[in-house]
Protein backbone atom coordinates (compact mmCIF):
# COMPACT_ATOMS: atom_id res chain seq x y z
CA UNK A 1 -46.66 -22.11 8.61
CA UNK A 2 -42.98 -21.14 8.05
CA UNK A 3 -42.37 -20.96 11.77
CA UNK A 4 -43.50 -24.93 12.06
CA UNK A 5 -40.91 -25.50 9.66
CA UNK A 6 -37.59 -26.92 10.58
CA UNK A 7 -34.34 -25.60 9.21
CA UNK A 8 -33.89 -28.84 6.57
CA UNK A 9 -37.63 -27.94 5.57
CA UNK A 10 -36.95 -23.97 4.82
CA UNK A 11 -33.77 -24.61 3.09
CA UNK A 12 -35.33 -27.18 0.61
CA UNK A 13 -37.93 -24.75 0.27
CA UNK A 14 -35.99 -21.61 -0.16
CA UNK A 15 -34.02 -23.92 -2.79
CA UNK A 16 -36.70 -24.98 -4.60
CA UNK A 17 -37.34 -21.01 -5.39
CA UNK A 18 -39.60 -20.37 -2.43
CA UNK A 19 -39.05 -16.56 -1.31
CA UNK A 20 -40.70 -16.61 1.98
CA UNK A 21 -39.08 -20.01 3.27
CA UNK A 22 -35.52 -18.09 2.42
CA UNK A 23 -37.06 -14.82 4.38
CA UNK A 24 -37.98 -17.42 7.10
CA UNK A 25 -34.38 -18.86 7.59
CA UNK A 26 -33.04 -15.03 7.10
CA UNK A 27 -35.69 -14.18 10.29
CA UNK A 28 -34.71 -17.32 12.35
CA UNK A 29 -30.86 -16.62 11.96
CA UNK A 30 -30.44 -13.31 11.09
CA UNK A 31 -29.26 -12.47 15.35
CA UNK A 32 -27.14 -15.62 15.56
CA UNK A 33 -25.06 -14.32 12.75
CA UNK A 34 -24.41 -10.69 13.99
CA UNK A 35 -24.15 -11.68 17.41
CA UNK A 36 -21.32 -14.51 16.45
CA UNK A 37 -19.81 -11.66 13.86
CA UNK A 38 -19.79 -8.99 16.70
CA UNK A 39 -17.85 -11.27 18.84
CA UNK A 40 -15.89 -12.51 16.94
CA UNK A 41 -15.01 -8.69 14.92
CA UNK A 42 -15.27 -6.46 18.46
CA UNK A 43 -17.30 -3.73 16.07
CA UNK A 44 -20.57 -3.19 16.12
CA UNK A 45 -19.89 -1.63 12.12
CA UNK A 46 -17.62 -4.53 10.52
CA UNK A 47 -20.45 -7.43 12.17
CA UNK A 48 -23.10 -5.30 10.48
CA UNK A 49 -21.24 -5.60 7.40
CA UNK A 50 -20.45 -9.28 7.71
CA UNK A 51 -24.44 -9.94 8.44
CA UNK A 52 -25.90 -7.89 5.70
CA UNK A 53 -22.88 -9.92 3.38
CA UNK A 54 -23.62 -13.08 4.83
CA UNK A 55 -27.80 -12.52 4.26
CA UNK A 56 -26.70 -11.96 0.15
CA UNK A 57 -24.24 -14.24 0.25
CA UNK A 58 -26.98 -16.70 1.78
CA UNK A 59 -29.10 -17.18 -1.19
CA UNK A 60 -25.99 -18.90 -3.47
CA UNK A 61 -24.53 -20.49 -0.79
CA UNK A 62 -27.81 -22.22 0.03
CA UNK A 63 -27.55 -25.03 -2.26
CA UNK A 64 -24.49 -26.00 -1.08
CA UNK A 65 -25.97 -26.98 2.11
CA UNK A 66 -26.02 -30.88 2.37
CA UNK A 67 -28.18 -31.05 5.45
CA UNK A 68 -25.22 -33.50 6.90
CA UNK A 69 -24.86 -31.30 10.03
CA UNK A 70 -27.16 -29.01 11.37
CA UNK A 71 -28.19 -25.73 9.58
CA UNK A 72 -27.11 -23.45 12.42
CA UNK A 73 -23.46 -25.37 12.19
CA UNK A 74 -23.54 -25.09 8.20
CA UNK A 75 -24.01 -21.15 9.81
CA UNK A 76 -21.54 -20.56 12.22
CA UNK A 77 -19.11 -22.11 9.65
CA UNK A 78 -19.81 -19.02 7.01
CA UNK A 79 -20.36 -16.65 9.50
CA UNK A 80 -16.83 -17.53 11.10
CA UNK A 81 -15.09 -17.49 7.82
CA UNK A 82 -16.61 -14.53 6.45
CA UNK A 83 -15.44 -12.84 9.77
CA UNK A 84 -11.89 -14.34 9.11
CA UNK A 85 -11.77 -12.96 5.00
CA UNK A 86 -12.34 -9.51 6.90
CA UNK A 87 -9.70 -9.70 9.62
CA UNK A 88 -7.02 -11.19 6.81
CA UNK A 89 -8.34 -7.89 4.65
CA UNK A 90 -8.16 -5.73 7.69
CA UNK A 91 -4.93 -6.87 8.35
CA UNK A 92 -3.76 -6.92 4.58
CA UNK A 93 -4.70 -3.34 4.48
CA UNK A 94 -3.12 -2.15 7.34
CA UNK A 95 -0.03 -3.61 6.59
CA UNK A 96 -0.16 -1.84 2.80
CA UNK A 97 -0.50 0.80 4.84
CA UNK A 98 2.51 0.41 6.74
CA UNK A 99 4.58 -0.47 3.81
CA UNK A 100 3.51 2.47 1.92
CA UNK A 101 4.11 4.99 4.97
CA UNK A 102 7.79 3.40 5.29
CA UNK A 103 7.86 3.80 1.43
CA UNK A 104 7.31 7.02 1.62
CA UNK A 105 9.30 7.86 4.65
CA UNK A 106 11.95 6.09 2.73
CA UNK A 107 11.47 8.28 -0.24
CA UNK A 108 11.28 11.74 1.92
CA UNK A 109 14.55 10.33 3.38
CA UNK A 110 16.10 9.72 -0.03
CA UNK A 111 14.57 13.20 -0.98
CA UNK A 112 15.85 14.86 2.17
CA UNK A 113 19.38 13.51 1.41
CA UNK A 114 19.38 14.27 -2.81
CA UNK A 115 18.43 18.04 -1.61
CA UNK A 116 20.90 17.93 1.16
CA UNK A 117 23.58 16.90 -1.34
CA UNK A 118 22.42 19.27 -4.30
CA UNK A 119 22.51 22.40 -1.74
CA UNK A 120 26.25 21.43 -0.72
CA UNK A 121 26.74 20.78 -4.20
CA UNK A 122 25.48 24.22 -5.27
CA UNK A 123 27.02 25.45 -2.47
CA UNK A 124 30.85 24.00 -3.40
CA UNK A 125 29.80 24.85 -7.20
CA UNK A 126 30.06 28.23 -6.06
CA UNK A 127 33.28 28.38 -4.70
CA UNK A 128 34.42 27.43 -7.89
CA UNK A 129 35.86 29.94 -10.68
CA UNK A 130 33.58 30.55 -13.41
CA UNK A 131 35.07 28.56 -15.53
CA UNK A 132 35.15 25.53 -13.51
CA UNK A 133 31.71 25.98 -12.19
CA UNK A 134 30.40 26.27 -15.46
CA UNK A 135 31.53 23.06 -16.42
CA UNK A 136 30.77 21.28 -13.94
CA UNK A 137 27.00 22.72 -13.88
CA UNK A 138 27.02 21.23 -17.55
CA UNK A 139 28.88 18.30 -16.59
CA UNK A 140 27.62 16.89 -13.35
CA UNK A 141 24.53 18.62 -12.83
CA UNK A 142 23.24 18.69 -16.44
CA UNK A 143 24.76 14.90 -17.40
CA UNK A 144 26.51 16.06 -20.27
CA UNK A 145 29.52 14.36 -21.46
CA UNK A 146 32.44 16.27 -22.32
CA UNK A 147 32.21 16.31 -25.89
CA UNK A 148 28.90 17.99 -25.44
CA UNK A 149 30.33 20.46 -22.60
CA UNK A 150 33.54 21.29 -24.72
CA UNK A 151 30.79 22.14 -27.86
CA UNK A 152 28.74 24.95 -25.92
CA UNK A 153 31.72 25.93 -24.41
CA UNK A 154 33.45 26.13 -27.28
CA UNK A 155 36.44 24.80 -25.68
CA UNK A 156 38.52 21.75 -26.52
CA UNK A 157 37.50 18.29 -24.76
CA UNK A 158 40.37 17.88 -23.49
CA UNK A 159 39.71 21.35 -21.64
CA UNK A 160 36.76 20.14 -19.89
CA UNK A 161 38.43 16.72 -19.05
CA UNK A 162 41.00 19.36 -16.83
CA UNK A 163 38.51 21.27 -15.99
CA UNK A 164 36.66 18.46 -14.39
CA UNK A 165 40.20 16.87 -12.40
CA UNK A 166 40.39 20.53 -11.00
CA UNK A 167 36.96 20.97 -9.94
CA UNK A 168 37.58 17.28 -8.12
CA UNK A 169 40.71 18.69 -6.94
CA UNK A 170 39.11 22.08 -5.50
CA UNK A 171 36.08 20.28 -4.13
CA UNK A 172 38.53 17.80 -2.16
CA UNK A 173 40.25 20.58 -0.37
CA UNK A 174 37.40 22.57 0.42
CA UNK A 175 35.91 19.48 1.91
CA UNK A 176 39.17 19.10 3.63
CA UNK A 177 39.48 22.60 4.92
CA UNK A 178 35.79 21.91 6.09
CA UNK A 179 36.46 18.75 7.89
CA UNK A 180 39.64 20.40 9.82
CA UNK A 181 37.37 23.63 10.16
CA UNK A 182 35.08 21.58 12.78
């Protein structure tokens, strides 16, 4: 009997709570849908997906059919759009994943560059006297202020403020001996 019936007929049925009118449209349909969601996708996988959404889907979205066009229209239309919510989410996805790989090649880059710096840092640190390498360990790579330096120093303030123009005034003419070194 459900085979007799024509699409308007099933989909008042299946609205009015009949099971096996909604199987019947589900039967009748169920290739146009994957074959318009595997065209339209290219993947055998994502029209599956769309078809077995589309079939759950179906059952809410049946009472918004007005029967003003025909069913198989009403059809294309949410298999079409359904296709189109997975390319945008596809394509949303991919391009998170984009942004998060330049993100992160950003931040290996900034990370590449901090430990580039702290190793020439160390590295000119060294070539300090150790007094002047102390306090600029406390000073620049600790963040203390002077006050704080000059306290487990036990120097004067004013001793680390020097301290800190000569280790400025080292570091600039090692860098320049460097530069002319080259």
């Amino acid at each position: 009997m459900i085979q007799t019936l024509s699409d308007h007929e099933l989909v008042e049925a299946a609205n009015n709570g009949q099971a096996s009118a909604f199987a019947g449209l589900l039967e009748r349909h169920y290739d146009l849908i994957y074959r318009v969601a595997l065209r339209t996708l290219g993947n055998r996988q994502d029209a599956e997906d769309v078809t077995q959404d589309i079939c759950v889907d179906l059952a809410k979205k049946l009472a918004s059919f007005r029967g003003k066009s025909k069913f198989t229209t009403w059809l294309y239309q949410i298999t079409l759009n359904k296709c189109r919510d997975l390319m945008r989410r596809k394509a949303s996805s991919r391009q998170t994943q984009t942004d998060y790989s330049d993100v992160l090649a950003n931040h290996q880059f900034i990370n590449e560059s901090r430990r580039e710096a702290l190793e020439w840092a160390y590295q000119a640190i060294d070539y300090l006297t150790e007094p002047l390498r102390e306090t600029a360990l406390l000073v620049v790579a600790e963040g203390l202020n002077h006050a704080q330096a000059a306290e487990i120093l036990q120097i004067k303030e004013a001793t680390v403020s020097w301290r800190m123009m000569e280790v400025k005034k080292k570091l600039k003419e090692r860098e320049a001996f460097l530069a002319g070194a080259k």
